[in-house]
Protein backbone atom coordinates (compact mmCIF):
# COMPACT_ATOMS: atom_id res chain seq x y z
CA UNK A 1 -35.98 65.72 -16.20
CA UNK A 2 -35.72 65.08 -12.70
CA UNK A 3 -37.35 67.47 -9.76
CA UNK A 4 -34.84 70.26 -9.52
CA UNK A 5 -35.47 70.84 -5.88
CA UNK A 6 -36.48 67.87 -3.69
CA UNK A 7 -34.95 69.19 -0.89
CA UNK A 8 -37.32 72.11 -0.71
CA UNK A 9 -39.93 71.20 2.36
CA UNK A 10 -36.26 70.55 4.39
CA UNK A 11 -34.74 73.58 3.10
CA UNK A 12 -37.54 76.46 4.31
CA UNK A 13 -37.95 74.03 7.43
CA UNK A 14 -34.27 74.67 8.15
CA UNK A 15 -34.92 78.20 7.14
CA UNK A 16 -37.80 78.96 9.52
CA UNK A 17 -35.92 77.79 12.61
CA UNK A 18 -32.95 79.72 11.73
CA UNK A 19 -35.12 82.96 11.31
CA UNK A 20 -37.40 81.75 14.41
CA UNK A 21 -33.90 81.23 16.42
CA UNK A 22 -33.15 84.95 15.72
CA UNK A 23 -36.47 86.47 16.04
CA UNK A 24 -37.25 84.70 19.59
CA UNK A 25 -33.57 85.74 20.73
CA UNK A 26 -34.42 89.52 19.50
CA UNK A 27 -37.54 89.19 21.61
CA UNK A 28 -35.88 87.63 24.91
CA UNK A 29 -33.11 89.74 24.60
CA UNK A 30 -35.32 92.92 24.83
CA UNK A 31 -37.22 91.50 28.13
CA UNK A 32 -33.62 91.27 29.41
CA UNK A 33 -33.16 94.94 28.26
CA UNK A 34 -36.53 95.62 30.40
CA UNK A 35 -35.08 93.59 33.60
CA UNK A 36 -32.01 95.63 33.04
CA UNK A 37 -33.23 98.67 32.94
CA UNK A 38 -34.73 98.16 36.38
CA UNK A 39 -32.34 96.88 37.96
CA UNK A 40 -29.93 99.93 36.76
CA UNK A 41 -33.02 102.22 38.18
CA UNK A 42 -33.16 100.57 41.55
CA UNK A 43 -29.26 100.63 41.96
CA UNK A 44 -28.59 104.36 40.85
CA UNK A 45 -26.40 103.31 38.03
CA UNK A 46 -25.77 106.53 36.07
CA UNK A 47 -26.57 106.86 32.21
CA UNK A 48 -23.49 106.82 30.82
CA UNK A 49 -22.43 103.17 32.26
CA UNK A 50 -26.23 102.17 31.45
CA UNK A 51 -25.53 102.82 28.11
CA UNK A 52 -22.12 101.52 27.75
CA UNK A 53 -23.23 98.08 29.20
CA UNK A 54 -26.18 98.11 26.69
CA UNK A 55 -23.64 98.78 23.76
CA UNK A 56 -21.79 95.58 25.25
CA UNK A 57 -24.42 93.60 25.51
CA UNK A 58 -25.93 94.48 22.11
CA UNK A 59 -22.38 93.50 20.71
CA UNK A 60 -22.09 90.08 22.49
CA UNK A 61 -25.36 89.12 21.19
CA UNK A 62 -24.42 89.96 17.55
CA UNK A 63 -21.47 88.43 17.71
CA UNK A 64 -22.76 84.99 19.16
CA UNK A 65 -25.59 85.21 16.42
CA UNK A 66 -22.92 85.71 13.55
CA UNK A 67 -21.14 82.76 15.00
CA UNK A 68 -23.93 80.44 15.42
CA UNK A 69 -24.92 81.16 11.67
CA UNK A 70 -22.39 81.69 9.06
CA UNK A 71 -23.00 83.70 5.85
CA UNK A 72 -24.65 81.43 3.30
CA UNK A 73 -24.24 84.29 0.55
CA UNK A 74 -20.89 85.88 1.07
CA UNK A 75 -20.79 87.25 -2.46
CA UNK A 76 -23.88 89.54 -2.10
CA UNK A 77 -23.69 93.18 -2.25
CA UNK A 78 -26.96 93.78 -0.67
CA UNK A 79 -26.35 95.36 2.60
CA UNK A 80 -28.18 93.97 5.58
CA UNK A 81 -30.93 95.26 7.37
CA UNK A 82 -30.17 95.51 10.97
CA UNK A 83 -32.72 92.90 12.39
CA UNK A 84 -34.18 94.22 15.34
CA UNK A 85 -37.34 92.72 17.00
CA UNK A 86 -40.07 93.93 19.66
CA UNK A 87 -41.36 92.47 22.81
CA UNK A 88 -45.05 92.54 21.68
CA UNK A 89 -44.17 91.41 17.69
CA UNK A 90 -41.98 88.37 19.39
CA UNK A 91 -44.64 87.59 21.37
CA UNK A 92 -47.24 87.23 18.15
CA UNK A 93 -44.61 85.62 16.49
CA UNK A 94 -43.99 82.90 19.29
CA UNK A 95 -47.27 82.14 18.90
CA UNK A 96 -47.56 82.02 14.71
CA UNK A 97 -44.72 79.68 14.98
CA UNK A 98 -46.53 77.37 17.44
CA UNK A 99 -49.56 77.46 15.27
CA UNK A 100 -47.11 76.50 12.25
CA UNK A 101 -45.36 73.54 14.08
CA UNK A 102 -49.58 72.84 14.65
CA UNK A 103 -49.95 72.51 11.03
CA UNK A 104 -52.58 75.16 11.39
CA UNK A 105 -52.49 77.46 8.49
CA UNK A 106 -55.76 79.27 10.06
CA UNK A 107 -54.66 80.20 12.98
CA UNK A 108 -50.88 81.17 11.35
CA UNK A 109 -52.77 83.63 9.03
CA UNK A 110 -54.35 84.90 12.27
CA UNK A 111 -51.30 85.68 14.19
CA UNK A 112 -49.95 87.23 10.70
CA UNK A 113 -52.77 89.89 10.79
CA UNK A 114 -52.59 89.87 14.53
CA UNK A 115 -48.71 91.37 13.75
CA UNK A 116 -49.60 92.81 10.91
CA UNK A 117 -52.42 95.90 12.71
CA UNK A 118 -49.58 96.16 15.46
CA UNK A 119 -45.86 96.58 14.07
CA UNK A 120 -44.49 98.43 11.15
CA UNK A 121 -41.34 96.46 11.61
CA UNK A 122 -39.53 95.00 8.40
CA UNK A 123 -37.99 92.54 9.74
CA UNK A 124 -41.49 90.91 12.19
CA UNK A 125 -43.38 91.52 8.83
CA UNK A 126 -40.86 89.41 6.66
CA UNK A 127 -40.48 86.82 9.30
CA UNK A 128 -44.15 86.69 9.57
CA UNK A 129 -44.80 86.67 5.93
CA UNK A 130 -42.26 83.84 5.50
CA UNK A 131 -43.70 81.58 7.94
CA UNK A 132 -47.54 82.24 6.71
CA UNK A 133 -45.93 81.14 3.00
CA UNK A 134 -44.49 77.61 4.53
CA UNK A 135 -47.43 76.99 6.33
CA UNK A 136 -49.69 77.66 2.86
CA UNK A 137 -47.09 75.48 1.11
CA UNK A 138 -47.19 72.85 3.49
CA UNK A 139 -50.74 72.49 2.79
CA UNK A 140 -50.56 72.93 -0.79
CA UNK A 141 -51.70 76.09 -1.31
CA UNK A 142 -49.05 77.40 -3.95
CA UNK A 143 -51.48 80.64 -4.56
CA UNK A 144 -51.00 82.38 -0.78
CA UNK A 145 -47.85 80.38 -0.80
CA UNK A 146 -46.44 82.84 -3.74
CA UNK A 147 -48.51 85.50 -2.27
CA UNK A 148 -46.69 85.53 1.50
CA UNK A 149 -42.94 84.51 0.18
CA UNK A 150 -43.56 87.79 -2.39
CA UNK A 151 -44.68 89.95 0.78
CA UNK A 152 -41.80 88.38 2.79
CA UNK A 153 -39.25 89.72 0.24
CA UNK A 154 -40.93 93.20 -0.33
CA UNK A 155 -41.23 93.69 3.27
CA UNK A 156 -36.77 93.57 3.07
CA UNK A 157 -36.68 92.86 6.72
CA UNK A 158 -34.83 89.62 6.53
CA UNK A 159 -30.80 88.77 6.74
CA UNK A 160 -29.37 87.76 3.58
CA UNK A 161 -29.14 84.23 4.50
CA UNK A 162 -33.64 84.50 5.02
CA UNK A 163 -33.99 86.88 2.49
CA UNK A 164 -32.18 84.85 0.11
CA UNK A 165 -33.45 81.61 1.09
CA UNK A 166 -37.07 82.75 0.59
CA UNK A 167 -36.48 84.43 -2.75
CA UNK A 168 -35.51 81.13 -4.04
CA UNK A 169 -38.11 79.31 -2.24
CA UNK A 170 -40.64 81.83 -4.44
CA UNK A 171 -38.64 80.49 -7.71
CA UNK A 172 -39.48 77.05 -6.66
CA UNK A 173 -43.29 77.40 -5.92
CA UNK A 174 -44.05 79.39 -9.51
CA UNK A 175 -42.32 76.17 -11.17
CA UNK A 176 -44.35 73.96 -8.73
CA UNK A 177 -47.52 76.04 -9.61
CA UNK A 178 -46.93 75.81 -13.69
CA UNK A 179 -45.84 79.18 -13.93
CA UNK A 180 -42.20 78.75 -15.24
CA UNK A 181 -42.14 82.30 -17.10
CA UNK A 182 -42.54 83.78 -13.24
CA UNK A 183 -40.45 81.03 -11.61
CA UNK A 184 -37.31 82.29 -14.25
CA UNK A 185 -38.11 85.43 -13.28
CA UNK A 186 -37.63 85.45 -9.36
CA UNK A 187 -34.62 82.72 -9.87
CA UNK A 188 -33.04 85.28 -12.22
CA UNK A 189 -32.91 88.31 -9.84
CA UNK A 190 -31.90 85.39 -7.28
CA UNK A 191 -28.93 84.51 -9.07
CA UNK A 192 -27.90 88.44 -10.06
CA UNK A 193 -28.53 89.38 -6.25
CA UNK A 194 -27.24 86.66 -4.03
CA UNK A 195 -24.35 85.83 -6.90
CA UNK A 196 -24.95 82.34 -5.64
CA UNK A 197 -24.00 79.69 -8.62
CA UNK A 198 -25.10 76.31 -6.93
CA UNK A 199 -25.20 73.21 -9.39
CA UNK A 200 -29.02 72.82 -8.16
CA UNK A 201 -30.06 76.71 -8.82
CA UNK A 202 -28.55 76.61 -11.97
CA UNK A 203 -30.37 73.15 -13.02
CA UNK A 204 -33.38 74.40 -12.03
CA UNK A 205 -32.36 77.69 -14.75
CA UNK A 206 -32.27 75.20 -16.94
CA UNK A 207 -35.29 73.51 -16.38
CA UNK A 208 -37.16 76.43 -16.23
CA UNK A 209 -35.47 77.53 -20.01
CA UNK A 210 -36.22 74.07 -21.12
CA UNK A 211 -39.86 74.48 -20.60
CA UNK A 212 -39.94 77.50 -21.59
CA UNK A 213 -38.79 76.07 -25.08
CA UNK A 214 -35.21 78.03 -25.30
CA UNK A 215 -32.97 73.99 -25.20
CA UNK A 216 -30.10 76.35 -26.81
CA UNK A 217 -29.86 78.47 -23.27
CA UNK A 218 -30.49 75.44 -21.05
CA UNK A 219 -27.54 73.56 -23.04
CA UNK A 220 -25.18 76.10 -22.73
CA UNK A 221 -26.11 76.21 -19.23
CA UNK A 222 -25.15 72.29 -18.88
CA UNK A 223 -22.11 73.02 -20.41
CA UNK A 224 -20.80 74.63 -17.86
CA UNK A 225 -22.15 72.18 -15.27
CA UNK A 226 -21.06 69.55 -17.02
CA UNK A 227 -17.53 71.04 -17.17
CA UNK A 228 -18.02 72.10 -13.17
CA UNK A 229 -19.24 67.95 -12.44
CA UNK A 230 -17.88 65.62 -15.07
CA UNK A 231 -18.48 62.49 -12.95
CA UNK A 232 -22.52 63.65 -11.95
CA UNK A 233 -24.43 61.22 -13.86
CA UNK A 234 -27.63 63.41 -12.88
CA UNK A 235 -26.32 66.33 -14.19
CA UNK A 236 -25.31 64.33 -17.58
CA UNK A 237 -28.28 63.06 -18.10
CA UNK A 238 -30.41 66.26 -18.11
CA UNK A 239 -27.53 67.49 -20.68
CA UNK A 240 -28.41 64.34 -22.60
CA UNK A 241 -32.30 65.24 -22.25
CA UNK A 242 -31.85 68.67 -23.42
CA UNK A 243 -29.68 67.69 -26.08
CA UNK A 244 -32.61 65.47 -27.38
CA UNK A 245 -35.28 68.31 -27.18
CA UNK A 246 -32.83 70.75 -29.23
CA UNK A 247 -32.53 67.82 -31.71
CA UNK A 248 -29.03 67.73 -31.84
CA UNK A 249 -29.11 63.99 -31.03
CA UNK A 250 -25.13 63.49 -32.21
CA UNK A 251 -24.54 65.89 -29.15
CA UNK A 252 -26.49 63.38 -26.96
CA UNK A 253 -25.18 59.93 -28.35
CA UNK A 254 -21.56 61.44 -28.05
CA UNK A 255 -22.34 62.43 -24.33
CA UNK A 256 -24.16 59.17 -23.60
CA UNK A 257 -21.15 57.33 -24.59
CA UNK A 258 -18.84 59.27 -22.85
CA UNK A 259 -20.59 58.15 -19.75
CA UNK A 260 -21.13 54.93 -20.38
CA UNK A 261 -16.97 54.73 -21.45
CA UNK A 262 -16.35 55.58 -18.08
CA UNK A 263 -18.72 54.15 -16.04
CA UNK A 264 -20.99 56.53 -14.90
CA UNK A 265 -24.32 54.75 -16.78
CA UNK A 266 -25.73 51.71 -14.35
CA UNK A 267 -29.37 51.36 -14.70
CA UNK A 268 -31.30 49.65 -17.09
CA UNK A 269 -32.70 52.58 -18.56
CA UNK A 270 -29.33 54.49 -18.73
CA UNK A 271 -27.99 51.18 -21.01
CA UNK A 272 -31.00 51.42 -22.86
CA UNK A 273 -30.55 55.40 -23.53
CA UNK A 274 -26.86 54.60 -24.70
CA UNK A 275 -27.94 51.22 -27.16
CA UNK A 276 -30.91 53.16 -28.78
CA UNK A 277 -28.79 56.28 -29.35
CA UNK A 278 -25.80 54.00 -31.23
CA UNK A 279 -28.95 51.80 -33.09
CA UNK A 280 -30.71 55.26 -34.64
CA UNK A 281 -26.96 55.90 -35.65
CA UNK A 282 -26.99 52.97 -37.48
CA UNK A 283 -24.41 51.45 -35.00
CA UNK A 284 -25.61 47.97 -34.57
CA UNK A 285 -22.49 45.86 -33.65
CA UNK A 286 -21.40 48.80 -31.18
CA UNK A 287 -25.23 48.72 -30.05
CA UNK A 288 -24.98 45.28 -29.63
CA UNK A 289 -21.87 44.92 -27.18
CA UNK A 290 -23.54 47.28 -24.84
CA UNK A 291 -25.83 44.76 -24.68
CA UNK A 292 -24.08 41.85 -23.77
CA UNK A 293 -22.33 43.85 -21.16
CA UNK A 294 -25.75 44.65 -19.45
CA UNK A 295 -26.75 41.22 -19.62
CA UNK A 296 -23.65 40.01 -18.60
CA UNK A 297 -23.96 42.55 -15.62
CA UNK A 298 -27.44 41.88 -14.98
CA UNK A 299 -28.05 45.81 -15.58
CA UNK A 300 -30.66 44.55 -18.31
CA UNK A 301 -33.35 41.40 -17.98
CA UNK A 302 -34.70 39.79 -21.01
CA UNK A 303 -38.04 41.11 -21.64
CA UNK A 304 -40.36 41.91 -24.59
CA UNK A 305 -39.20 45.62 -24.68
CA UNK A 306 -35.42 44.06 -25.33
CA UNK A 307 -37.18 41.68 -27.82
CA UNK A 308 -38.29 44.86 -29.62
CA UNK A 309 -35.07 46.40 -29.39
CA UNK A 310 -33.46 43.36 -31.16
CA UNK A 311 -35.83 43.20 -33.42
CA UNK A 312 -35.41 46.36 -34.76
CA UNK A 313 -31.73 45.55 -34.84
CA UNK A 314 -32.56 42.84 -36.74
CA UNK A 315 -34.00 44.68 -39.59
CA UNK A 316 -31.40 47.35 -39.95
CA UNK A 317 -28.86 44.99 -40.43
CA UNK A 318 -31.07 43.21 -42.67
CA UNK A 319 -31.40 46.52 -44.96
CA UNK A 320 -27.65 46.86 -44.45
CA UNK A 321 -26.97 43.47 -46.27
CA UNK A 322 -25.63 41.86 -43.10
CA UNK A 323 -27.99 38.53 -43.59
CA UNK A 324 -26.29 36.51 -40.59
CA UNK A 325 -26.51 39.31 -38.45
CA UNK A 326 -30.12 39.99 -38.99
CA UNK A 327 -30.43 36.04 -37.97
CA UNK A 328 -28.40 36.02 -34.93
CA UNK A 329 -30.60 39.19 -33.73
CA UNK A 330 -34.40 37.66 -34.86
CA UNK A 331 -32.76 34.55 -33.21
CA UNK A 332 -32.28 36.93 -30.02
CA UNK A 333 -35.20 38.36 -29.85
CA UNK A 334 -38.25 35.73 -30.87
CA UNK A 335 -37.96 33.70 -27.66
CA UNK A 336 -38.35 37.01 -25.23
CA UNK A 337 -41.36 38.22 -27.56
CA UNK A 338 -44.77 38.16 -25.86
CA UNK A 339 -46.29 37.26 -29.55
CA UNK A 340 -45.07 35.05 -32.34
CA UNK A 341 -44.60 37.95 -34.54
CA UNK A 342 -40.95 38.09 -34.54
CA UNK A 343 -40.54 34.57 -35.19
CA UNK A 344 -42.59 35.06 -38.10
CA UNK A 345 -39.99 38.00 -39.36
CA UNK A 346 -37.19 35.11 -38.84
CA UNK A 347 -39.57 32.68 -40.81
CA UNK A 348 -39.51 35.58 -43.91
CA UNK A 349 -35.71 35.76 -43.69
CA UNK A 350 -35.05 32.32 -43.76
CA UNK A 351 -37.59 31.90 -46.74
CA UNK A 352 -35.80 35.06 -48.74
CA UNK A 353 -32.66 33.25 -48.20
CA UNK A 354 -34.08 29.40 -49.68
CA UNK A 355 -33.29 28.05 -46.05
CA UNK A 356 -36.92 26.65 -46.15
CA UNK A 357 -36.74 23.45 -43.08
CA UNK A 358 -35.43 26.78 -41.10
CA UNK A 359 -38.06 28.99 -41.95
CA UNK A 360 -41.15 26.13 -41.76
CA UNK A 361 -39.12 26.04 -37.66
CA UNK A 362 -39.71 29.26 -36.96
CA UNK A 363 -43.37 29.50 -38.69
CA UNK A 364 -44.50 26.56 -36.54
CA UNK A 365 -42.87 28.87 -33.42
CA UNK A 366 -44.93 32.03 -34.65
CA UNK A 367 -48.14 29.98 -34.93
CA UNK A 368 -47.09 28.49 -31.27
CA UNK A 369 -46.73 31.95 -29.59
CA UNK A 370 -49.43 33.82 -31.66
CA UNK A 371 -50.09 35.48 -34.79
CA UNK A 372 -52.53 37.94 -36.21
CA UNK A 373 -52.19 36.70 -39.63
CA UNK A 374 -51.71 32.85 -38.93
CA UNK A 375 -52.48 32.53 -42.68
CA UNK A 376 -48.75 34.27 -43.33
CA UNK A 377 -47.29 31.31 -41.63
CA UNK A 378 -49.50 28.65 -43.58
CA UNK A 379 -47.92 30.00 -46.36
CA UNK A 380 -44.32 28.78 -45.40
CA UNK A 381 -45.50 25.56 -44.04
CA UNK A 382 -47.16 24.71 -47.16
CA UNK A 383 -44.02 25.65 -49.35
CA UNK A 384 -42.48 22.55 -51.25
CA UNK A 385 -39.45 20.57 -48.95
CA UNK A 386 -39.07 20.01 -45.13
């Protein structure tokens, strides 16, 4: 199955600037409330308008921070932690972010303890945390990078957009790390607490089930995806996958052709998924036009691996009774072969049937290519006739 979450490096990198964005505002905004405050003491302005300007002010700047970043979770029932920042913990935190954008994990760890032995704020100490757990992850250090995104989320400081955003980022470095038990863990409380039901969170569910050897919960999980995204080949083809691991490999044919029916299946190996599926069903003449429509497409080269593939074609229909059939495939397939074994199967065939100039043909063409038994194809050549 494909990487549930290639996106992630982009994701926390959009994440951090959004959280940064907010942070450094907090942090201006309170050396504004400092110039203010002086300038209301030099000019005699009384309390009560002191305070009802601050009140304004406080509200424009929420406002233009709501607008500028628009609920990614809207379905959430946490409530939100009012986000409020200090002078001195923005100030540590301008300068863990410039370490981060320095690639220097070091000296981000250093402005995290920095902030850490001066504020007992949530919302520095989850912003903090969350940067220190890019910055490990970024240099591929999944153990603090678990470490800080846990912190960041215990600490509860962030929005629900951050909070959020790192809680799944945790889910996605336990997979990375091999610890899928943990990583279905976090994404399960992600999913229950954010009530987010993207296609990618759940396929990564899925994943995570799959791996976890429970196929029956990651299918029913495709399912619905599949019902959601009918035309998402990506999304079909982990269904197919899944199907296959359950063993329920009617489920997977049917879906494979079902795709291919209406188009969805391109690539090589998606033709070849479909053509195996209908062979091991025994469905050689169906198995056969998908075939000829990849070759006729170009979607499939001849190559040994096809040779193989006919090949074993071949011999079905050969146990099935269907003699010409059995030629026309051996026929197929001995010229693509990268030995002259196949041509030797066609020299066997042709013998069985009394079609002996045929089979002392294709025997010279197995000896030509290669055999490990070039004594089996002395044996036709030597056989009475032409």
């Amino acid at each position: 199955m494909t990487s549930p979450t290639p996106g992630r490096h982009a994701a926390t990198t959009l994440l951090l600037m959004l959280v940064t964005a907010a942070t450094l505002h907090e942090a201006k905004a309170q050396e504004e409330d400092t110039r203010e405050s002086k300038a209301q003491s030099s000019t005699a302005i009384t309390g009560g308008a002191a305070a009802a300007s601050e009140r304004a002010r406080q509200k424009r700047a929420e406002a233009k921070t709501k607008q500028a970043v628009p609920a990614l979770f809207p379905g959430t029932t946490r409530v939100e932690p009012k986000a409020q920042g200090t002078v001195p913990g923005g100030k540590i935190l301008k300068r863990l972010v410039e370490r981060y954008d320095a690639r220097d994990l070091a000296g981000v760890e250093t402005e995290l303890q920095a902030l850490l032995a001066l504020s007992p704020n949530a919302y520095e100490k989850s912003f903090a945390y969350q940067v220190a757990a890019n910055a490990a992850a970024d240099a591929s250090n999944t153990a603090k990078a678990i470490d800080y995104f846990q912190k960041a989320i215990d600490a509860d400081g962030l929005d629900n957009n951050g909070h959020f955003q790192v809680m799944y980022n945790l889910a996605v470095v336990q997979y990375q790390a091999a610890k899928p038990a943990d990583a279905l863990v976090t994404l399960d409380r992600y999913l229950r607490e954010s009530k987010s039901e993207k296609t990618e969170e759940l396929a990564l569910k899925a994943g995570l089930l799959a791996e976890l050897q429970r196929p029956t919960e990651a299918i029913a999980i495709y399912d619905t995806l599949l019902a959601r995204n009918p035309a998402d080949k990506k999304v079909l083809m982990n269904a197919v996958a899944l199907y296959q691991q359950a063993n329920q490999q009617a489920k997977a044919n049917a879906l494979l052709a079902d795709g291919f029916a209406r188009g969805l299946l391109t690539e090589p190996n998606e033709y070849r998924a479909v053509y195996v599926g209908l062979i091991m069903d025994g469905k050689i003449d169906a198995a056969l036009k998908v075939i000829d429509a990849g070759l006729a497409k170009g979607a499939i080269k001849p190559s040994p691996e096809l040779a193989r593939d006919y090949a074993y074609m071949a011999q079905t229909a050969y146990s099935q009774q269907k003699v010409p059939f059995a030629i026309e495939l051996f026929k197929r397939a001995a010229p693509m072969s990268s030995d002259g074994e196949i041509w030797m199967n066609l020299a066997r065939v042709y013998s069985n049937e009394k079609r002996i100039a045929d089979a002392k043909q294709a025997a010279r063409e197995a000896v030509a290519k290669g055999l490990k038994k070039p004594e089996d194809a002395n044996r036709i050549l030597a056989l009475p006739g032409k």
